[in-house]
C-alpha atoms as a PDB file:
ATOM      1  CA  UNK A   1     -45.061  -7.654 -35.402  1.00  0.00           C
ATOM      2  CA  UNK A   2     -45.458  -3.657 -35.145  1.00  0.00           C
ATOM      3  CA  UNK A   3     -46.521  -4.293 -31.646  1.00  0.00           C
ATOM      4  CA  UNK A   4     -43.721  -5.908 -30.500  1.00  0.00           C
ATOM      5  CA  UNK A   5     -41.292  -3.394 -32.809  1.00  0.00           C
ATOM      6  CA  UNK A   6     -42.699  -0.302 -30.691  1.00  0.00           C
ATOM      7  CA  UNK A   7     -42.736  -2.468 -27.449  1.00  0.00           C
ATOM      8  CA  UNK A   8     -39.157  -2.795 -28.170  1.00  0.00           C
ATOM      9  CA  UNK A   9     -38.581   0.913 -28.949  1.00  0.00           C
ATOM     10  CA  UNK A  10     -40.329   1.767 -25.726  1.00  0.00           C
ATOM     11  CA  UNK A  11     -37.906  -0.196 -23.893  1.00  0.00           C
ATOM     12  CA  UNK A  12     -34.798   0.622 -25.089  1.00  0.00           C
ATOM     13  CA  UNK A  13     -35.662   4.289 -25.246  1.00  0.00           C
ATOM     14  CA  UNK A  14     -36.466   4.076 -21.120  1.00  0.00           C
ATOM     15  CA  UNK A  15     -33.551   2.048 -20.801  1.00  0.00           C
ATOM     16  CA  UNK A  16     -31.093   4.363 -22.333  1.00  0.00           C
ATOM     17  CA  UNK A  17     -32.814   7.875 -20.824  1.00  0.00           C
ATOM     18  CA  UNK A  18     -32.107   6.138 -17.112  1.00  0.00           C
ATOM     19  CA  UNK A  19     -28.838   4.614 -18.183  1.00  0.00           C
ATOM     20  CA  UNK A  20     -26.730   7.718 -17.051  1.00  0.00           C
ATOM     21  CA  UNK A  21     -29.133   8.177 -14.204  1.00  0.00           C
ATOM     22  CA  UNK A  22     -28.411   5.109 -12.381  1.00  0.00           C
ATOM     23  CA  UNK A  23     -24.750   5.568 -13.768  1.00  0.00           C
ATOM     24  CA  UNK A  24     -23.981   8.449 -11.595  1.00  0.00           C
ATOM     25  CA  UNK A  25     -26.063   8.177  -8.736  1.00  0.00           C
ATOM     26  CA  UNK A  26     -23.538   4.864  -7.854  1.00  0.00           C
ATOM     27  CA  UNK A  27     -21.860   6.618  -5.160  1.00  0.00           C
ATOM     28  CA  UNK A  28     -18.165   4.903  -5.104  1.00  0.00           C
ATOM     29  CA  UNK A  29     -16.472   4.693  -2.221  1.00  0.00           C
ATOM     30  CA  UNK A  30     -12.687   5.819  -1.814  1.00  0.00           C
ATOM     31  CA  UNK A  31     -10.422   2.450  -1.689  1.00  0.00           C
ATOM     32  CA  UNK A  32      -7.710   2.245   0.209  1.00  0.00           C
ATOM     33  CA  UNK A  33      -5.335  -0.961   0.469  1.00  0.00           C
ATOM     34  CA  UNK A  34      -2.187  -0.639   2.431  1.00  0.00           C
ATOM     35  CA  UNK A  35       0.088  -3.519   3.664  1.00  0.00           C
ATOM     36  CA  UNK A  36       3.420  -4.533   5.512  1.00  0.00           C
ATOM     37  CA  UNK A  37       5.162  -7.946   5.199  1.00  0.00           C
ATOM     38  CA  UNK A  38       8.362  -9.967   6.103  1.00  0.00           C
ATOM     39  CA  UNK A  39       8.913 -12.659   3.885  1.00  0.00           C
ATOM     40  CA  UNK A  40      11.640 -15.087   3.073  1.00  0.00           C
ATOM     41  CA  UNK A  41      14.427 -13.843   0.189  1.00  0.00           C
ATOM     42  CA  UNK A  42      14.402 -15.641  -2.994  1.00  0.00           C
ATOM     43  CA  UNK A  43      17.515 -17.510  -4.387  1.00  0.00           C
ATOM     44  CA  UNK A  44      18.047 -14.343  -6.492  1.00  0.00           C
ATOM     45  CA  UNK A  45      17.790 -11.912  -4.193  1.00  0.00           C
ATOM     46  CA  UNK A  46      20.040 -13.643  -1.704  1.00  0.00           C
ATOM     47  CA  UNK A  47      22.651 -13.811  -4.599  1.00  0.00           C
ATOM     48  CA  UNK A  48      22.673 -10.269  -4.846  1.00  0.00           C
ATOM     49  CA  UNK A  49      23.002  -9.623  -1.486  1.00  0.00           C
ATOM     50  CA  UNK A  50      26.574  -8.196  -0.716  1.00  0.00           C
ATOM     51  CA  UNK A  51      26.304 -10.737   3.066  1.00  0.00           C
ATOM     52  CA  UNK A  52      30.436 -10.923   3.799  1.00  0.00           C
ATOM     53  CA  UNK A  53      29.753  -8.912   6.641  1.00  0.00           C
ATOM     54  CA  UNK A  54      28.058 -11.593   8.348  1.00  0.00           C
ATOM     55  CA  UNK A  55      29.515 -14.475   9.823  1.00  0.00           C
ATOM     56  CA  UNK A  56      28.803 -17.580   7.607  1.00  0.00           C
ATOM     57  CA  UNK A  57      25.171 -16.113   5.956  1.00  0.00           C
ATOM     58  CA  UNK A  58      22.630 -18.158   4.718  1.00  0.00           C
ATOM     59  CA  UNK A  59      19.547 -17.377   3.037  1.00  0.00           C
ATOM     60  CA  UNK A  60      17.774 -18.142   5.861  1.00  0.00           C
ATOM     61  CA  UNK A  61      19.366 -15.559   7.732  1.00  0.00           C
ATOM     62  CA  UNK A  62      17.993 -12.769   5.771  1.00  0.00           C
ATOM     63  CA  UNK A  63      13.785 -11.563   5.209  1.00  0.00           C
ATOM     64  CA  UNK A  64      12.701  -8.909   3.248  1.00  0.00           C
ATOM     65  CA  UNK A  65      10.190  -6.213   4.351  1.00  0.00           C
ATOM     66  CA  UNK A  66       7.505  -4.932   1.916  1.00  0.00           C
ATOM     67  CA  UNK A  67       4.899  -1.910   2.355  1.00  0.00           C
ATOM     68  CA  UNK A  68       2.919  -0.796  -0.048  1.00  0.00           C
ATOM     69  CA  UNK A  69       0.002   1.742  -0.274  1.00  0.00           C
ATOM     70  CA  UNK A  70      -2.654   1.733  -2.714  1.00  0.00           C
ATOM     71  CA  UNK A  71      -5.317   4.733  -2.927  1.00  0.00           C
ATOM     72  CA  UNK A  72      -8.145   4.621  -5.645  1.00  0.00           C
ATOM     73  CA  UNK A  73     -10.255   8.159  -4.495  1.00  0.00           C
ATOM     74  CA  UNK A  74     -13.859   8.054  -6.036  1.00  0.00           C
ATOM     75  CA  UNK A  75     -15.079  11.295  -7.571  1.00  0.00           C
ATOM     76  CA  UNK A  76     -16.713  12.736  -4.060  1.00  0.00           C
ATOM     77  CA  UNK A  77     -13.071  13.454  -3.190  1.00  0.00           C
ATOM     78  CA  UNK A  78     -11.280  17.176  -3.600  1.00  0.00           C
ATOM     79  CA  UNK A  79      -7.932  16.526  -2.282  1.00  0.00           C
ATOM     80  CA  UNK A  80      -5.813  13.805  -0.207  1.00  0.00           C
ATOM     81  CA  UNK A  81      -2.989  14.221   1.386  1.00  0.00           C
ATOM     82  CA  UNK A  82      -0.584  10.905   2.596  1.00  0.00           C
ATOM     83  CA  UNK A  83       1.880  11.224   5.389  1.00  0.00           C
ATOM     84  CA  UNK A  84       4.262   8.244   5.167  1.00  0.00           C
ATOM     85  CA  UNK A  85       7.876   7.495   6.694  1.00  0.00           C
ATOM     86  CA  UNK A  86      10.477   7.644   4.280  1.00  0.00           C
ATOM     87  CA  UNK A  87      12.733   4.960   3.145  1.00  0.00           C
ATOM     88  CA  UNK A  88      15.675   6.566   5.447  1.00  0.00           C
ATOM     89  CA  UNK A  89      13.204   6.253   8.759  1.00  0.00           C
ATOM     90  CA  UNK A  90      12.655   2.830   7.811  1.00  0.00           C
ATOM     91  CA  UNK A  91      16.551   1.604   7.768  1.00  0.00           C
ATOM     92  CA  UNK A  92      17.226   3.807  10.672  1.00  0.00           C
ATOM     93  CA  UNK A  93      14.646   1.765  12.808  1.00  0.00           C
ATOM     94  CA  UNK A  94      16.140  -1.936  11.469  1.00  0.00           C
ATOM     95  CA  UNK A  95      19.481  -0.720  11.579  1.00  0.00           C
ATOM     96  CA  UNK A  96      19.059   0.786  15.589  1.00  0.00           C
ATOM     97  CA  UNK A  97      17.604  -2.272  16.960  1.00  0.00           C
ATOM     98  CA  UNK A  98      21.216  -4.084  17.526  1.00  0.00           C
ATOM     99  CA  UNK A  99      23.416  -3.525  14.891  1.00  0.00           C
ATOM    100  CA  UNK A 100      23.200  -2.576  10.629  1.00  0.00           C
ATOM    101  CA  UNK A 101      21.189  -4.882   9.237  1.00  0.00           C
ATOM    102  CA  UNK A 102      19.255  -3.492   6.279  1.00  0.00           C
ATOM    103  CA  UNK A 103      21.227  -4.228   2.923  1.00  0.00           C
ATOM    104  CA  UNK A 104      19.065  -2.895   0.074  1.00  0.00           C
ATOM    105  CA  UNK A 105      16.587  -1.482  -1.014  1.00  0.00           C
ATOM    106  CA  UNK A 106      13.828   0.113  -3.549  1.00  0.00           C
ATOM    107  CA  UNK A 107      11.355   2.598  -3.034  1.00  0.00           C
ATOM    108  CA  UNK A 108       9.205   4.638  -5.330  1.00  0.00           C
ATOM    109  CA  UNK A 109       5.709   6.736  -5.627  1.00  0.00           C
ATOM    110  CA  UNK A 110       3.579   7.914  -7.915  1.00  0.00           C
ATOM    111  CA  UNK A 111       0.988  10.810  -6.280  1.00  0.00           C
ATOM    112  CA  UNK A 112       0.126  13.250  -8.843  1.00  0.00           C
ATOM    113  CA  UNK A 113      -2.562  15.681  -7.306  1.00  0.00           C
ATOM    114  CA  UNK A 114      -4.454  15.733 -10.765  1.00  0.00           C
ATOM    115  CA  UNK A 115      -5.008  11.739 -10.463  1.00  0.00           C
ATOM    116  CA  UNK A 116      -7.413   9.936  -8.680  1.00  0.00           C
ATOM    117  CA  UNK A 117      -4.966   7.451  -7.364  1.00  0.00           C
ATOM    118  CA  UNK A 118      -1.602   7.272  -5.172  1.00  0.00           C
ATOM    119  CA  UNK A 119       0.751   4.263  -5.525  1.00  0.00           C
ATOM    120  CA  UNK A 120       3.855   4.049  -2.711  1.00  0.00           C
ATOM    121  CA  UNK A 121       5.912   1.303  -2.378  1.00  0.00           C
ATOM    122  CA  UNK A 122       9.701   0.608  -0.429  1.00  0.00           C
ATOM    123  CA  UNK A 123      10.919  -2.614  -0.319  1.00  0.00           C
ATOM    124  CA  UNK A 124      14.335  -3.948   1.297  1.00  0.00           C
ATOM    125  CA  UNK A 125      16.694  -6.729   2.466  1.00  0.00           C
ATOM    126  CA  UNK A 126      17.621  -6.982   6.267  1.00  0.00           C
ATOM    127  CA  UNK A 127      19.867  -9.413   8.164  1.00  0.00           C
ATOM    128  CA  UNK A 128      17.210 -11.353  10.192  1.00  0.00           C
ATOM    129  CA  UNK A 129      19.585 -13.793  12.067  1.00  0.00           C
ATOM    130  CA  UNK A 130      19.206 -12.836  15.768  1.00  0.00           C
ATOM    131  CA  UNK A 131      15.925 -10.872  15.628  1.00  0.00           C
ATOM    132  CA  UNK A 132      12.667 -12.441  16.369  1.00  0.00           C
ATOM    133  CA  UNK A 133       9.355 -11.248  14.662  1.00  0.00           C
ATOM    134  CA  UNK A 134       8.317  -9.248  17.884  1.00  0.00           C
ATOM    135  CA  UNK A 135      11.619  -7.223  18.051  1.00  0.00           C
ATOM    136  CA  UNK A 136      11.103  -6.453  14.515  1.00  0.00           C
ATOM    137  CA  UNK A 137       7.548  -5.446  15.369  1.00  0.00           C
ATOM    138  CA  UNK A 138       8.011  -3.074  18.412  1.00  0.00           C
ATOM    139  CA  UNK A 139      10.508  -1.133  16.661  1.00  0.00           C
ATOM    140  CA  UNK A 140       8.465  -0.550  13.407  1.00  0.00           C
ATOM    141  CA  UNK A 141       5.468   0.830  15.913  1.00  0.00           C
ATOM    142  CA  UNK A 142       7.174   3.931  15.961  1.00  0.00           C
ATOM    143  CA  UNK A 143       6.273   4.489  12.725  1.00  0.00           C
ATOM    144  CA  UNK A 144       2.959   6.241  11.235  1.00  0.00           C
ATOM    145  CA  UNK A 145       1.402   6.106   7.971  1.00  0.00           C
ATOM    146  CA  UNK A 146      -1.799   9.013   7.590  1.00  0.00           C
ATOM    147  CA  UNK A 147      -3.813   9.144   4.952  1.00  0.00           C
ATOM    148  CA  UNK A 148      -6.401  11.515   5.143  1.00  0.00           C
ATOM    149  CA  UNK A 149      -9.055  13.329   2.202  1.00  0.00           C
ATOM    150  CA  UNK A 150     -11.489  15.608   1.761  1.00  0.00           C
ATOM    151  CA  UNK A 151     -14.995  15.241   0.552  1.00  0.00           C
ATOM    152  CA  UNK A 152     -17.026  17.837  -1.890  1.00  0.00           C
ATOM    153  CA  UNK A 153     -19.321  18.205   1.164  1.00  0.00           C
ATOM    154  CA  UNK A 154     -16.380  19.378   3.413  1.00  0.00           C
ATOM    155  CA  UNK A 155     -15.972  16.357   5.368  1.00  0.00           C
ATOM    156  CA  UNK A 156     -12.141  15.564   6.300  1.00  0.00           C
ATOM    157  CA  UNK A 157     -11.608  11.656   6.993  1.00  0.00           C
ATOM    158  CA  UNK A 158      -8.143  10.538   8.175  1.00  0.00           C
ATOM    159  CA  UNK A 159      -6.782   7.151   8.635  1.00  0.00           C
ATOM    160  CA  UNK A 160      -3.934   6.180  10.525  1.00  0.00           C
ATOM    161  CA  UNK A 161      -1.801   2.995  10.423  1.00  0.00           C
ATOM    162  CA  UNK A 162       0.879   1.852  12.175  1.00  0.00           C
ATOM    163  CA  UNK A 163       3.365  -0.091  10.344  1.00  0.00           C
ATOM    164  CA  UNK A 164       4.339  -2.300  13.228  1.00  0.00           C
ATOM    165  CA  UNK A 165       0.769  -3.859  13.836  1.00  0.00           C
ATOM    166  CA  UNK A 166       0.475  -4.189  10.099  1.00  0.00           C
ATOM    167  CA  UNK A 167       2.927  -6.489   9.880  1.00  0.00           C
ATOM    168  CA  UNK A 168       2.369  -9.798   8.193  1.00  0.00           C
ATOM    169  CA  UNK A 169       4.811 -12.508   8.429  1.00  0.00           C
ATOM    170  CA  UNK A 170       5.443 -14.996   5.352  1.00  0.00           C
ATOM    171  CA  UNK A 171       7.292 -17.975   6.757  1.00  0.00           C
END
């Protein structure tokens, strides 16, 4: 019974001195997720859309557009920096296709430079009726998102995305 006592010791004494070696030498890699989509309104939203400037509206005639960014930097990183179109550049690319179009609309971040993470999001309602998904596509090309960072060894990476070609569409 001893011998399988200090057997046991032995172990768990190995075990726990190479715990926080394997611990930190996992080297995580910086995650990024970033996405644009059109999808159709819900029965909610299209009830708060203000639509009597439109010519008989249905909720079929209206999409809304979603981007959102999501950065989770691993420790290796010393700064970031994101480069992204504001809410304002968005509308004014809708709304100078044809006509007005974009309703409504949200947007928010949260990029604190002490965090190891960067959250953006902007989200709004557009009149769809007359515009077809490439339209809608070529115009949003003109628009960049960069994200770029820093690594403790010096080494600058930088990714850039352009909003039109990320576009998903949720029919």
């Amino acid at each position: 019974m001893r011998k399988y006592l200090l057997r046991y010791i032995l172990i768990l004494f190995f075990a726990l001195m190479l715990l926080p070696i394997v611990a930190c030498s996992k080297n995580q890699e910086t995650k990024l997720t970033i996405e644009a989509k059109i999808s159709k309104v819900s029965k909610n939203e299209f009830n708060e859309i203000n639509a009597k400037a439109f010519d008989s509206p249905t909720i079929e005639d209206f999409r809304k557009f979603t981007f959102n960014l999501d950065i989770k930097q691993s420790n290796e990183v010393t700064s970031r920096k994101i480069v992204i179109p504001s809410s304002e550049e968005l509308v004014k690319v809708i709304n100078t296709i044809d006509k007005v179009r974009v309703l409504n609309g949200t947007a928010g971040e949260q990029d604190n430079k002490g965090e190891k993470f960067a959250l953006y999001k902007n989200e709004f309602v557009y009149y769809s009726k007359g515009l077809s998904n490439d339209e809608l596509r070529k115009a949003l090309r003109s628009k960049i998102v960069i994200v770029s960072w820093v690594t403790k060894e010096g080494k600058i990476i930088t990714k850039k995305f352009n909003i039109g070609n990320l576009i998903k569409f949720n029919n």
